[in-house]
PDB file of N, CA and C in Angstrom:
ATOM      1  N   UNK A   1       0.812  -1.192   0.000  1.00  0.00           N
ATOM      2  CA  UNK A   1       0.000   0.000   0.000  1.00  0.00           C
ATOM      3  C   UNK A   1       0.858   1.261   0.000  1.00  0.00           C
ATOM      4  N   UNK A   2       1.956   1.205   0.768  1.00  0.00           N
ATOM      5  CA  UNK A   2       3.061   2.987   1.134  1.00  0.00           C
ATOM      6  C   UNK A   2       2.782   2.864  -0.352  1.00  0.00           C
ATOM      7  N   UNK A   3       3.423   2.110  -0.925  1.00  0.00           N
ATOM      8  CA  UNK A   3       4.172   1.867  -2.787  1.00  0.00           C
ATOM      9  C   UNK A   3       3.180   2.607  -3.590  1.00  0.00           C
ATOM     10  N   UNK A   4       2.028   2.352  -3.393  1.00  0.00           N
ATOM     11  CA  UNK A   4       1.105   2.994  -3.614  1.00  0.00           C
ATOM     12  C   UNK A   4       0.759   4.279  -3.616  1.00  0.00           C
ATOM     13  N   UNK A   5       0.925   4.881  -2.526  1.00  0.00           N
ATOM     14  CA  UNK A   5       0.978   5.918  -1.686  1.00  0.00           C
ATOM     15  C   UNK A   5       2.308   6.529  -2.833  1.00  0.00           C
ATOM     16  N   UNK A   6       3.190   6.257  -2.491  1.00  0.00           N
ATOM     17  CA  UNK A   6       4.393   7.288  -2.962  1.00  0.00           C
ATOM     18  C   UNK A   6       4.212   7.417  -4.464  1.00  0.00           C
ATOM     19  N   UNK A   7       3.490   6.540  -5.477  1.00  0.00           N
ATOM     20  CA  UNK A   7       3.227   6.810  -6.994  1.00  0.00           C
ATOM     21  C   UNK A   7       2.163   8.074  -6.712  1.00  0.00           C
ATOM     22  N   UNK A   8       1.189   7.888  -6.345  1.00  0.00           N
ATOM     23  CA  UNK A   8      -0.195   8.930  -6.132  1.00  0.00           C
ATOM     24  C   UNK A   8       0.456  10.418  -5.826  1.00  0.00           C
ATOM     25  N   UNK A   9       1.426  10.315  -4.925  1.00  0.00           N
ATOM     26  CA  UNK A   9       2.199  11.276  -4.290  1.00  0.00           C
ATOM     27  C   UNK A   9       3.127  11.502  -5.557  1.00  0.00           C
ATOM     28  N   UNK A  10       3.709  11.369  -6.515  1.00  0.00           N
ATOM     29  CA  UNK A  10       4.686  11.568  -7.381  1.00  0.00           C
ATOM     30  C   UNK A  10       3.780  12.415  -8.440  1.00  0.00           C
ATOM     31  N   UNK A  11       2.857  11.501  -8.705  1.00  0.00           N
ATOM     32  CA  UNK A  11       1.849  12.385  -9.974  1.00  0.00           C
ATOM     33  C   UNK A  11       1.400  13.628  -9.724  1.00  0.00           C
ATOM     34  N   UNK A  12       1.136  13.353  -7.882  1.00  0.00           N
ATOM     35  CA  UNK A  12       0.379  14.849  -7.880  1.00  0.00           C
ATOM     36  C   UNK A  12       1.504  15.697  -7.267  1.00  0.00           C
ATOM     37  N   UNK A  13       2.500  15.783  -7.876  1.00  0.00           N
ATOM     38  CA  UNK A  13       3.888  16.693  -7.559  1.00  0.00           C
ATOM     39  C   UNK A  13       4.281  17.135  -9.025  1.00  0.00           C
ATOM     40  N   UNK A  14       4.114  15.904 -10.129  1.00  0.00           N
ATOM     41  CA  UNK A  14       4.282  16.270 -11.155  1.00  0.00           C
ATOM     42  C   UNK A  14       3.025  17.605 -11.551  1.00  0.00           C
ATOM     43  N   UNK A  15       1.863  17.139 -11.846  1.00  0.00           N
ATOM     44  CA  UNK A  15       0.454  17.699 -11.709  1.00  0.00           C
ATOM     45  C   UNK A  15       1.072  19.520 -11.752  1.00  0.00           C
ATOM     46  N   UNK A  16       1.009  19.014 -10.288  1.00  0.00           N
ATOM     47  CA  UNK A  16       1.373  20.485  -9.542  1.00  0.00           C
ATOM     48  C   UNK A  16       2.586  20.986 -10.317  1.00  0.00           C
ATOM     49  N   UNK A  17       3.601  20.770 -10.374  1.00  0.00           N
ATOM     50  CA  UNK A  17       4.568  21.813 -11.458  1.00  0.00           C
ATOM     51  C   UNK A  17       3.952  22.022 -12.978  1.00  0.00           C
ATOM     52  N   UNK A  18       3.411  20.797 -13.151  1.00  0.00           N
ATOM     53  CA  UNK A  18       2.410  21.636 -14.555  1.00  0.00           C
ATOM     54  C   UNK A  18       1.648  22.718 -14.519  1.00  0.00           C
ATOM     55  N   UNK A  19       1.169  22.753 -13.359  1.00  0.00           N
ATOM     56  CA  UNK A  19       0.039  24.115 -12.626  1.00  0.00           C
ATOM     57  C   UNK A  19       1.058  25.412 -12.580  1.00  0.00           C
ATOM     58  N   UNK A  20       2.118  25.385 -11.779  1.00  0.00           N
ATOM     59  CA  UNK A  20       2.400  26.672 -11.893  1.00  0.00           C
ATOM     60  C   UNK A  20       3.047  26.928 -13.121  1.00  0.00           C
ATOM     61  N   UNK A  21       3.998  25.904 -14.043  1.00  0.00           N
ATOM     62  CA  UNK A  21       4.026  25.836 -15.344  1.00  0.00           C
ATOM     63  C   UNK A  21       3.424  27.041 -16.148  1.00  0.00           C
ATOM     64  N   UNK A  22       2.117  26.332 -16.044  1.00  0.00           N
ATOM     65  CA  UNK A  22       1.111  27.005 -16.743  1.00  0.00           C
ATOM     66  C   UNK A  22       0.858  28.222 -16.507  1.00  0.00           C
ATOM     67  N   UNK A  23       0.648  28.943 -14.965  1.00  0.00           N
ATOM     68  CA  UNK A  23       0.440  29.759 -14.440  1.00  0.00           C
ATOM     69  C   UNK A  23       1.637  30.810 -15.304  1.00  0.00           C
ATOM     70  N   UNK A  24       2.778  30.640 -15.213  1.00  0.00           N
ATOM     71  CA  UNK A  24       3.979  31.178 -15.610  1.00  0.00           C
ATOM     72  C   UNK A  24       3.900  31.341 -16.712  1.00  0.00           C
ATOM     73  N   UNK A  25       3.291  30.772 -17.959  1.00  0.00           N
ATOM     74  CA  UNK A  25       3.253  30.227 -18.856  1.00  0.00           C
ATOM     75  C   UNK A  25       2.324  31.382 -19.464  1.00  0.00           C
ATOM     76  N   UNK A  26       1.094  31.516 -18.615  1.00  0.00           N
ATOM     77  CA  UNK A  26       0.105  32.737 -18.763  1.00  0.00           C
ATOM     78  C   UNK A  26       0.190  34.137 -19.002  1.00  0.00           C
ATOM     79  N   UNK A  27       1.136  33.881 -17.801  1.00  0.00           N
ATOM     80  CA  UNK A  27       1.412  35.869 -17.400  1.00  0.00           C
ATOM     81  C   UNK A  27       2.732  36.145 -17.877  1.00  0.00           C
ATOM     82  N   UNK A  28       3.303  35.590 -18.603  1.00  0.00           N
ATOM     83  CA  UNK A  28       4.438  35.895 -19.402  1.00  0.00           C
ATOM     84  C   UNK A  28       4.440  36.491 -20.760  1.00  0.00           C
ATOM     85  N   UNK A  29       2.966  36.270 -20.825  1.00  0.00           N
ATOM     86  CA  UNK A  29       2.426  37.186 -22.468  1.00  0.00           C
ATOM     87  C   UNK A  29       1.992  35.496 -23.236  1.00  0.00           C
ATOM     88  N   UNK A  30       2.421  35.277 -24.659  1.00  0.00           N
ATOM     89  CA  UNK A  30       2.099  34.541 -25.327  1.00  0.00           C
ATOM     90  C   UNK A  30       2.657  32.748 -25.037  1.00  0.00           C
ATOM     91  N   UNK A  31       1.841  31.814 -24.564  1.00  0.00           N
ATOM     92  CA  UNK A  31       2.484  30.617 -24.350  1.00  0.00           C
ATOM     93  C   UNK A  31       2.994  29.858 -25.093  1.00  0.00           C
ATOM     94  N   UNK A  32       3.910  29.025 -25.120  1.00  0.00           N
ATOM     95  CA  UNK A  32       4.537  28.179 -26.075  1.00  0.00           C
ATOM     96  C   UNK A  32       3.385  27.322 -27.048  1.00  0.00           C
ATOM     97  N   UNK A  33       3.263  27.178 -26.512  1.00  0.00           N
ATOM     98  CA  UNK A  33       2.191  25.621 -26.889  1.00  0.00           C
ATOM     99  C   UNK A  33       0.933  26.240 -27.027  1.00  0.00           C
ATOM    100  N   UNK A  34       0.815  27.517 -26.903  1.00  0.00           N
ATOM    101  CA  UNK A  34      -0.830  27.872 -27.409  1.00  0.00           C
ATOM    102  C   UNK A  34      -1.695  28.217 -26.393  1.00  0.00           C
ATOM    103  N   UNK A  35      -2.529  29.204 -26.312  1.00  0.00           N
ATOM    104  CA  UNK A  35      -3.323  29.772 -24.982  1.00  0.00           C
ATOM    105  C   UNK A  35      -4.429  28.548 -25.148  1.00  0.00           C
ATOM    106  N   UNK A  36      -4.888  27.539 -26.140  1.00  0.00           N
ATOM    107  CA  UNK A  36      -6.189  26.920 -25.765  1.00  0.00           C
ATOM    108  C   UNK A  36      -5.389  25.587 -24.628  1.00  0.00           C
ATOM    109  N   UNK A  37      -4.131  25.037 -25.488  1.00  0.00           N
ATOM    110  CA  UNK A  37      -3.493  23.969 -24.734  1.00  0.00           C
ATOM    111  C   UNK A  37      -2.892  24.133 -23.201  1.00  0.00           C
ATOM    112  N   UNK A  38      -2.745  25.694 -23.215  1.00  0.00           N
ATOM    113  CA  UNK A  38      -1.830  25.883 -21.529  1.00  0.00           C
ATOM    114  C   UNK A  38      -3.150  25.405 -20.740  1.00  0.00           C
ATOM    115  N   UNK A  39      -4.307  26.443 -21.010  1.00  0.00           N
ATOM    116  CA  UNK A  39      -5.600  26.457 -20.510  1.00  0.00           C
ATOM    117  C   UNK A  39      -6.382  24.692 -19.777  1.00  0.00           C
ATOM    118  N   UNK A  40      -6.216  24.421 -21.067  1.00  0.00           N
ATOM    119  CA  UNK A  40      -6.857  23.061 -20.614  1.00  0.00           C
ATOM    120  C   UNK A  40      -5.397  22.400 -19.364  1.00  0.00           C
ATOM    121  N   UNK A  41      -4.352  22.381 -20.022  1.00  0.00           N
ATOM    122  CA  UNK A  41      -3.232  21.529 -18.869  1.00  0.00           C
ATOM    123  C   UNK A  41      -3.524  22.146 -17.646  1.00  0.00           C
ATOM    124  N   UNK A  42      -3.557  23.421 -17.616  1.00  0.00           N
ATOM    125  CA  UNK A  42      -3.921  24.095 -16.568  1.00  0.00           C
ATOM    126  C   UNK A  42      -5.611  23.831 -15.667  1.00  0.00           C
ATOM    127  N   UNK A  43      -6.398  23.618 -16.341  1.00  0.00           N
ATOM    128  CA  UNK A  43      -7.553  22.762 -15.685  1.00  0.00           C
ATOM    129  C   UNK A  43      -7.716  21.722 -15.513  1.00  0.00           C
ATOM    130  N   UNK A  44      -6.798  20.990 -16.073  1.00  0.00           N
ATOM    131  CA  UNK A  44      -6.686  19.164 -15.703  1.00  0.00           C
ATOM    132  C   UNK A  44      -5.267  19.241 -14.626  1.00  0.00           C
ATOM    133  N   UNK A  45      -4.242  20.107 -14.580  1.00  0.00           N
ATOM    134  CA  UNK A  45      -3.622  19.694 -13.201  1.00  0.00           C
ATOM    135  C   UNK A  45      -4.249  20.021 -12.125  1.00  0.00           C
ATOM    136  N   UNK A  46      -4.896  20.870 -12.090  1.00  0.00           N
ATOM    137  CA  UNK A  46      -5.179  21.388 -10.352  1.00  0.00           C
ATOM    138  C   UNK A  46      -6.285  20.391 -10.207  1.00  0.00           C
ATOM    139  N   UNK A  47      -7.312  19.629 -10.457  1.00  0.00           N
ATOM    140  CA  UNK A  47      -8.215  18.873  -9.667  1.00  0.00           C
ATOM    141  C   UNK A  47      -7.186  17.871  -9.464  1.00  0.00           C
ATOM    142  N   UNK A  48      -6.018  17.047 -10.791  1.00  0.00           N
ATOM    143  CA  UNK A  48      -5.621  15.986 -10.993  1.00  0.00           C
ATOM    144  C   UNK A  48      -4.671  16.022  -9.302  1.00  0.00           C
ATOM    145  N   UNK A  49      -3.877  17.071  -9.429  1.00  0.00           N
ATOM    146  CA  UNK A  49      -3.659  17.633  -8.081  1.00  0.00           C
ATOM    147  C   UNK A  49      -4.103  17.304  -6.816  1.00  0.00           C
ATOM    148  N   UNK A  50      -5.098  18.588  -6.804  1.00  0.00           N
ATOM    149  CA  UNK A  50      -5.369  17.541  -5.287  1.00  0.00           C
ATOM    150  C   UNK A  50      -6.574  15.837  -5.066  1.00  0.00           C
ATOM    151  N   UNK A  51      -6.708  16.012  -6.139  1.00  0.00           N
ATOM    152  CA  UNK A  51      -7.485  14.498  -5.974  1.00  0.00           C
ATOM    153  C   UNK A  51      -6.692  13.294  -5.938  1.00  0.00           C
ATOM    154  N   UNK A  52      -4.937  13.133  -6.928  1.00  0.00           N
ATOM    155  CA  UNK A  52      -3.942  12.530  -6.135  1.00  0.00           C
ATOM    156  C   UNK A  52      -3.409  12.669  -5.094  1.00  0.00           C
ATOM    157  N   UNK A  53      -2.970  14.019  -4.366  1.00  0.00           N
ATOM    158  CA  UNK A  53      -2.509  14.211  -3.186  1.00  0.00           C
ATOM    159  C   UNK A  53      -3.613  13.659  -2.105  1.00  0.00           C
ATOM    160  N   UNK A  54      -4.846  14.045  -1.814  1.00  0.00           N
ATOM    161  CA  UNK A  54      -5.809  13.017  -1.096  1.00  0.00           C
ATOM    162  C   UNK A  54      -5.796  12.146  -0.901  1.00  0.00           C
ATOM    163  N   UNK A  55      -5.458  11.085  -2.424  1.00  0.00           N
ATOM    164  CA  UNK A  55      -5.587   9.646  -2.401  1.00  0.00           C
ATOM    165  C   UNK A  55      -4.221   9.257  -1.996  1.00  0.00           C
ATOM    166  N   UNK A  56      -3.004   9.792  -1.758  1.00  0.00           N
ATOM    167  CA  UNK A  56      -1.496   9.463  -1.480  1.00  0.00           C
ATOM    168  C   UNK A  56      -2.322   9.607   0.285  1.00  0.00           C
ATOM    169  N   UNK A  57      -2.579  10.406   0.518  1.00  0.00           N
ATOM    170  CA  UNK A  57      -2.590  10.398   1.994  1.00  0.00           C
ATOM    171  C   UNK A  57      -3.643   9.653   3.030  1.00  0.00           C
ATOM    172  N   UNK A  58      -4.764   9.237   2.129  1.00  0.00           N
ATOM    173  CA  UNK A  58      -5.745   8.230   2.251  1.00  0.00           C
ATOM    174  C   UNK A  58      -4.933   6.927   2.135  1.00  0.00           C
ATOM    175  N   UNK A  59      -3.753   6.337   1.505  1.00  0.00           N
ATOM    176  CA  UNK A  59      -3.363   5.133   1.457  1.00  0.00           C
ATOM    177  C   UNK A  59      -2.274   5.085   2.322  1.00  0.00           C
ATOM    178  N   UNK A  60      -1.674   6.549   2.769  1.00  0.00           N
ATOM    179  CA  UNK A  60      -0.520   6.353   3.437  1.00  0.00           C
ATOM    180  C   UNK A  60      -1.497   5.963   5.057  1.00  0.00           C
ATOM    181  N   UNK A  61      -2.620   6.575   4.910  1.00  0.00           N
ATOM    182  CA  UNK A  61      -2.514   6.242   6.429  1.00  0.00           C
ATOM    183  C   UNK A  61      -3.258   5.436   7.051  1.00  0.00           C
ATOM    184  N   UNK A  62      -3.604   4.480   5.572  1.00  0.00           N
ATOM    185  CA  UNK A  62      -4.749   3.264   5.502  1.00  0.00           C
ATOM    186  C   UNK A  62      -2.902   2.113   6.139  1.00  0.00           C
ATOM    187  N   UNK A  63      -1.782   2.305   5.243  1.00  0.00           N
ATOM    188  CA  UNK A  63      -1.034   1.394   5.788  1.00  0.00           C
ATOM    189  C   UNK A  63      -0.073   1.472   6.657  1.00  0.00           C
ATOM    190  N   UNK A  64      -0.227   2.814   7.504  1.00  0.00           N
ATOM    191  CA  UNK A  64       0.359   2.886   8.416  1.00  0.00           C
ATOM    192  C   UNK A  64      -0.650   2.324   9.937  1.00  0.00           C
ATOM    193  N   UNK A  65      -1.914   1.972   9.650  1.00  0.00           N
ATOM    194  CA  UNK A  65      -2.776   1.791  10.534  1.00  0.00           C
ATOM    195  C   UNK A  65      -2.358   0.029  10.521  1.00  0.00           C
ATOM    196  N   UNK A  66      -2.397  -0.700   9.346  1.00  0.00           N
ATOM    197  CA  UNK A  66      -2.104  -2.142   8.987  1.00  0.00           C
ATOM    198  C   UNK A  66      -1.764  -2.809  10.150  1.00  0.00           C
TER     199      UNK A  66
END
């Protein structure tokens, strides 16, 4: 289950640097990759975000209880 825990925890670290990525990505004037593509990465990391970070900490402390 940790094993578990630490993948869930990796994605939503990755996630999250896509978020401010993006954020940076915004207010810098014109984005690489296109204002429709930052937009969407930028609305699929932040739920993807914390809905992995939840589930990392829901399993970490499902197997620390074991």
């Amino acid at each position: 289950m940790y094993v578990k825990a630490q993948m869930f925890l990796g994605v939503s670290v990755i996630a999250a640097i896509a978020f401010v990525g993006c954020i940076f990505e915004l207010t810098s004037g014109e984005p690489e990759w296109g204002m429709k593509v930052t937009i969407a990465i930028l609305g699929i990391s932040l739920p993807l975000t914390i809905a992995t970070f939840l589930h990392a900490v829901k399993l970490a402390k499902a197997s620390i209880n074991e």
